[in-house]
Protein backbone atom coordinates (compact mmCIF):
# COMPACT_ATOMS: atom_id res chain seq x y z
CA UNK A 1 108.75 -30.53 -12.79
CA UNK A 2 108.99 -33.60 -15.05
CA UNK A 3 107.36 -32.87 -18.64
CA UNK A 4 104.15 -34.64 -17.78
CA UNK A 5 104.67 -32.49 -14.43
CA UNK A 6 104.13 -29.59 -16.28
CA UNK A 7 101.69 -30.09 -18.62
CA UNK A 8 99.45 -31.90 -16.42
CA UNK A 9 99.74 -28.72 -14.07
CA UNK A 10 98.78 -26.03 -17.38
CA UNK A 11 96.04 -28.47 -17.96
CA UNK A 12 94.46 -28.58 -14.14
CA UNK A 13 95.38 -24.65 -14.28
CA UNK A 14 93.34 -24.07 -17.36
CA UNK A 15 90.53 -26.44 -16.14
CA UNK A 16 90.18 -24.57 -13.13
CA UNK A 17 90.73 -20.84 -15.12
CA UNK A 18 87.76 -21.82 -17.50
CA UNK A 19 85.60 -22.75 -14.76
CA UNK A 20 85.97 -19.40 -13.42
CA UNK A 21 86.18 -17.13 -16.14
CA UNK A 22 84.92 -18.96 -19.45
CA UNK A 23 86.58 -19.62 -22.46
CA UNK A 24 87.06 -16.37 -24.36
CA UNK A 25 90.49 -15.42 -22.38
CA UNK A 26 93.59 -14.82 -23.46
CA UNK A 27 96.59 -17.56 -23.27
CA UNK A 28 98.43 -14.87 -21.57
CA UNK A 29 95.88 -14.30 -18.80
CA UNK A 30 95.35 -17.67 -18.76
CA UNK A 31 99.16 -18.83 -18.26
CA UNK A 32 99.60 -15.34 -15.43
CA UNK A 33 96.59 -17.23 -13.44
CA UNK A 34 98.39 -20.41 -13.86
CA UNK A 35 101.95 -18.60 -12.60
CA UNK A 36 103.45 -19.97 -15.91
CA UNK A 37 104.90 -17.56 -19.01
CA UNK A 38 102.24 -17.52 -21.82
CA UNK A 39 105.45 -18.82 -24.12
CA UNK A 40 105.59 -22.23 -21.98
CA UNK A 41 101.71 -22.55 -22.25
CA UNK A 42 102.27 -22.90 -25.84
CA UNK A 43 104.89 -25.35 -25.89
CA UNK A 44 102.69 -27.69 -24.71
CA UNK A 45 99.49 -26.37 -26.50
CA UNK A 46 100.16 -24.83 -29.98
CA UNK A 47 96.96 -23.12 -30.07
CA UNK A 48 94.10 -22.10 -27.52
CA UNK A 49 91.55 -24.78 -29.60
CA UNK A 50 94.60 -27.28 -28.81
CA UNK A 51 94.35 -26.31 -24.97
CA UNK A 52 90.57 -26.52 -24.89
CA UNK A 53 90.25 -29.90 -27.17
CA UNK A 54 92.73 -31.11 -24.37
CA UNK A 55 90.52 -29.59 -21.62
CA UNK A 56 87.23 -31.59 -23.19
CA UNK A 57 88.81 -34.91 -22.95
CA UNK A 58 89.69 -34.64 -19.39
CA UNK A 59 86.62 -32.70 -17.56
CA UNK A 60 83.61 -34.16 -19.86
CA UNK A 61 84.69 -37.21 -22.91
CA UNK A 62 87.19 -38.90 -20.29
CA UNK A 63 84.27 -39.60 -17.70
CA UNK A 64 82.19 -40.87 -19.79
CA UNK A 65 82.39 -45.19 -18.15
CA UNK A 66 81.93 -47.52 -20.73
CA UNK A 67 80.60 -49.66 -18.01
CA UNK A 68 77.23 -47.19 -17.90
CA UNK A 69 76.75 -48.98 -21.17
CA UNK A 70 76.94 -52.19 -19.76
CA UNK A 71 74.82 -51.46 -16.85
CA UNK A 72 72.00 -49.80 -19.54
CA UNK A 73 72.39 -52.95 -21.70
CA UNK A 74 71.96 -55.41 -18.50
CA UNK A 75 68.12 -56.90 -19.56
CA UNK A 76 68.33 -59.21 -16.17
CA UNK A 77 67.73 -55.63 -14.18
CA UNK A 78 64.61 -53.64 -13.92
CA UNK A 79 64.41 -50.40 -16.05
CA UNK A 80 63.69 -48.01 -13.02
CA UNK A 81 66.31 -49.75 -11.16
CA UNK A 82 69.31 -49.53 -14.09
CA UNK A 83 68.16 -45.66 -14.64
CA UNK A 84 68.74 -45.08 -11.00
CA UNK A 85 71.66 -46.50 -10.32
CA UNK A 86 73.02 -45.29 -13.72
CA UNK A 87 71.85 -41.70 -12.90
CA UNK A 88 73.50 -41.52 -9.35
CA UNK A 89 76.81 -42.52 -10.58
CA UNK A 90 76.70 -39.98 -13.35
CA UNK A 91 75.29 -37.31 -10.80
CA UNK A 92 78.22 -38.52 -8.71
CA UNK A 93 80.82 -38.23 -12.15
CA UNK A 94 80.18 -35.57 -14.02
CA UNK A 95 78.14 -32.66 -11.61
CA UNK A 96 80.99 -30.87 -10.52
CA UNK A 97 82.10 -27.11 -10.48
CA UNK A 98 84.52 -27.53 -13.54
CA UNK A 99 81.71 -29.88 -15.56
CA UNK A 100 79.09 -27.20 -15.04
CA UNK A 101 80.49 -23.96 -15.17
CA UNK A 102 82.55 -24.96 -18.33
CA UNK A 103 79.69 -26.27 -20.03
CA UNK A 104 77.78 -23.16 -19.51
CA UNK A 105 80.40 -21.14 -20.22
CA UNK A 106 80.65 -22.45 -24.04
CA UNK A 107 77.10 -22.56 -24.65
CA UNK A 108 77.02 -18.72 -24.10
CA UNK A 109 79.91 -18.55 -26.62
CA UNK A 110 80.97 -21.22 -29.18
CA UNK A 111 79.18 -23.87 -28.53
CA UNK A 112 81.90 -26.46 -28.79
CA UNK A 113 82.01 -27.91 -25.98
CA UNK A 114 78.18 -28.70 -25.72
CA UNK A 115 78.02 -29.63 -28.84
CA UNK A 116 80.97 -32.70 -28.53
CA UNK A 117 79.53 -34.30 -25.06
CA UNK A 118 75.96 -34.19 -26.47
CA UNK A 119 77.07 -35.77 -29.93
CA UNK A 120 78.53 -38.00 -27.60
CA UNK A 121 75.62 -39.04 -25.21
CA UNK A 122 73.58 -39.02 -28.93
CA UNK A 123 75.58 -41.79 -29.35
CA UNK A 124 76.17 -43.76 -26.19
CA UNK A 125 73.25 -42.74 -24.02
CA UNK A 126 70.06 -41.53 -25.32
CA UNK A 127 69.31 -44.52 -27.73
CA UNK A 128 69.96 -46.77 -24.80
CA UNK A 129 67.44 -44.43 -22.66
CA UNK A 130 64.64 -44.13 -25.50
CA UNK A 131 64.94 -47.97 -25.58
CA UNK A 132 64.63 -48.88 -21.98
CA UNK A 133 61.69 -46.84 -21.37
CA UNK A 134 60.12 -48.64 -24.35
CA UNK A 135 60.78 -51.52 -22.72
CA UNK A 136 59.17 -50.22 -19.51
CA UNK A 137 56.65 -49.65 -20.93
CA UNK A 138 56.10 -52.75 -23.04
CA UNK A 139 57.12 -51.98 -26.21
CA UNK A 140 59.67 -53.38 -28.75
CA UNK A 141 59.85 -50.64 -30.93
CA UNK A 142 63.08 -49.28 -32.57
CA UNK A 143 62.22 -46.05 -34.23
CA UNK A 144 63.25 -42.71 -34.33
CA UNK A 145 61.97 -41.24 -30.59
CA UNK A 146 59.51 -38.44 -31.27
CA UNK A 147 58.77 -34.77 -29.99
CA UNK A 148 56.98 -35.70 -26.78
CA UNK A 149 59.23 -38.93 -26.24
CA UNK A 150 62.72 -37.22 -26.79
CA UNK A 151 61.68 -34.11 -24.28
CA UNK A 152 60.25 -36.18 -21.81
CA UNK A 153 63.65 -37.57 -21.62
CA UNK A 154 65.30 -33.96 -21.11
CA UNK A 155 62.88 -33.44 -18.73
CA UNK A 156 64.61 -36.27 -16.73
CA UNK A 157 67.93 -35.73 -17.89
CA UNK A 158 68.13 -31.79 -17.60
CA UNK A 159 66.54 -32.08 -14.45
CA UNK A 160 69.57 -34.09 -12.97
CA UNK A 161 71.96 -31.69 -14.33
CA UNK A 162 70.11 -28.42 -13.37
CA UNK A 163 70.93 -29.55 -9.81
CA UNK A 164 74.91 -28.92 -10.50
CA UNK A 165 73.32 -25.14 -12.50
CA UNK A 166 71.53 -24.47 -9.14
CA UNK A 167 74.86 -25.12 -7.19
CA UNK A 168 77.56 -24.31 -9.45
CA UNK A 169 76.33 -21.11 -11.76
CA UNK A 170 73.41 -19.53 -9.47
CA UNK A 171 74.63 -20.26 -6.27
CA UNK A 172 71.26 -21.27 -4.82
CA UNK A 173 70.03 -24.33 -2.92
CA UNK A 174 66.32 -24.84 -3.00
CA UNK A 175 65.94 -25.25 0.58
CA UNK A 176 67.97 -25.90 4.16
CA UNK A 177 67.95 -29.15 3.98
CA UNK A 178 69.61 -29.69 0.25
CA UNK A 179 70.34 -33.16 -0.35
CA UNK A 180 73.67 -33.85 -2.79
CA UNK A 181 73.62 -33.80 -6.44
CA UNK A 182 73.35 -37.75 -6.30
CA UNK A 183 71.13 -38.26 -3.89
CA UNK A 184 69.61 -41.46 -4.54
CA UNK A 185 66.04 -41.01 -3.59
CA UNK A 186 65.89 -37.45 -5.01
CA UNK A 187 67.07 -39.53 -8.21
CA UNK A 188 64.47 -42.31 -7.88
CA UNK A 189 62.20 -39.83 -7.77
CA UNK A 190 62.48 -38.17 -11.16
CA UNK A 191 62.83 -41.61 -12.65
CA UNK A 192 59.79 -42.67 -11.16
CA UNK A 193 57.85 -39.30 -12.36
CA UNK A 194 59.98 -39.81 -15.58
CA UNK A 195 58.69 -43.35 -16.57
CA UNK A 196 54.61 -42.63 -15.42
CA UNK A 197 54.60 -39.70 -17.26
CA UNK A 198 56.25 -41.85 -20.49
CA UNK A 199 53.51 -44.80 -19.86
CA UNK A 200 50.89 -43.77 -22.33
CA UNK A 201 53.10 -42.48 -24.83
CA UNK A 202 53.34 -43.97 -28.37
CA UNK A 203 56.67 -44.88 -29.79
CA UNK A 204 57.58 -41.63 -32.25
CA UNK A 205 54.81 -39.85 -30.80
């Protein structure tokens, strides 16, 4: 294998290894499940925290899409219709077995990893969401979003993402007929309960 051969194989080994086992391994078990010596695992990554910052920036920062930004930030389309179609695609993007499980998997230990990709969707996502449902609702306010605004939105967005927890960590559809993680009218459908239940709330409230 070429260098980038190589690493890019420790890198899909460990992605795949974390996914299965979690994050509080050893490099050693972690380069015997790749089929690598633990020695060559740290040519590449110095330290596990190296490995894992590496791992973050591939399975969750790298898919974030700038483009959801644009699509958020498009005022010519409705608000139900942008959440939607933004909500499908990340369905679609992000709820997979490595996403999930790895997620999950740090919450129950460090915490790292959850806490980067929500800093990040702090930053790039939920403003945008508080503001659009403002908007839906008629209002131009640009405050701080409140106790009953904020968790009404991770009612909507938890919801999405339990889906992948349902399929990925429990193991469990909800019924025979399971439709996929981005089904779109499964997806209109919690945006539709997610912007009537919003409709009589005050901004900060």
């Amino acid at each position: 294998m070429s260098v980038a051969e190589r690493e890019r194989h420790i890198v899909d080994g460990a992605i795949a290894f974390f996914a299965e086992h979690g994050l509080d391994a050893q490099m050693r078990e972690l380069a015997a499940a790749i089929g690598v010596t633990h020695t060559l695992v740290y040519h590449y990554f110095p330290t596990k925290r190296a490995l894992v910052d590496r791992v973050y920036q591939d399975v969750f920062a790298g898919r974030w899409k700038p483009e959801w930004e644009k699509l958020l930030d498009d005022r010519r389309i409705q608000v139900e219709e942008k959440l939607v179609r933004f909500y499908v695609e990340y369905a679609r993007t992000v709820l997979t077995r490595d996403f999930v499980r790895i997620i999950v998997f740090s919450g129950l230990t460090d915490r790292s990893i959850p806490n980067r990709f929500f800093e990040l969707l702090g930053e790039r996502l939920f403003p945008r969401l508080v503001r659009e449902t403002r908007r839906h609702r008629g209002s131009r306010g640009r405050g701080k979003p409140g106790v009953r605004e904020y968790e009404a939105l991770m009612g909507l967005h938890g919801g999405i993402f339990y889906g992948g927890v349902r399929w990925f960590v429990y193991g469990q559809p909800i019924h025979e007929k399971q439709p996929p993680l981005d089904d779109e009218t499964t997806i209109r459908d919690r945006v539709r309960s997610y912007l009537a239940a919003t409709a009589s709330l005050a901004d900060g409230s």
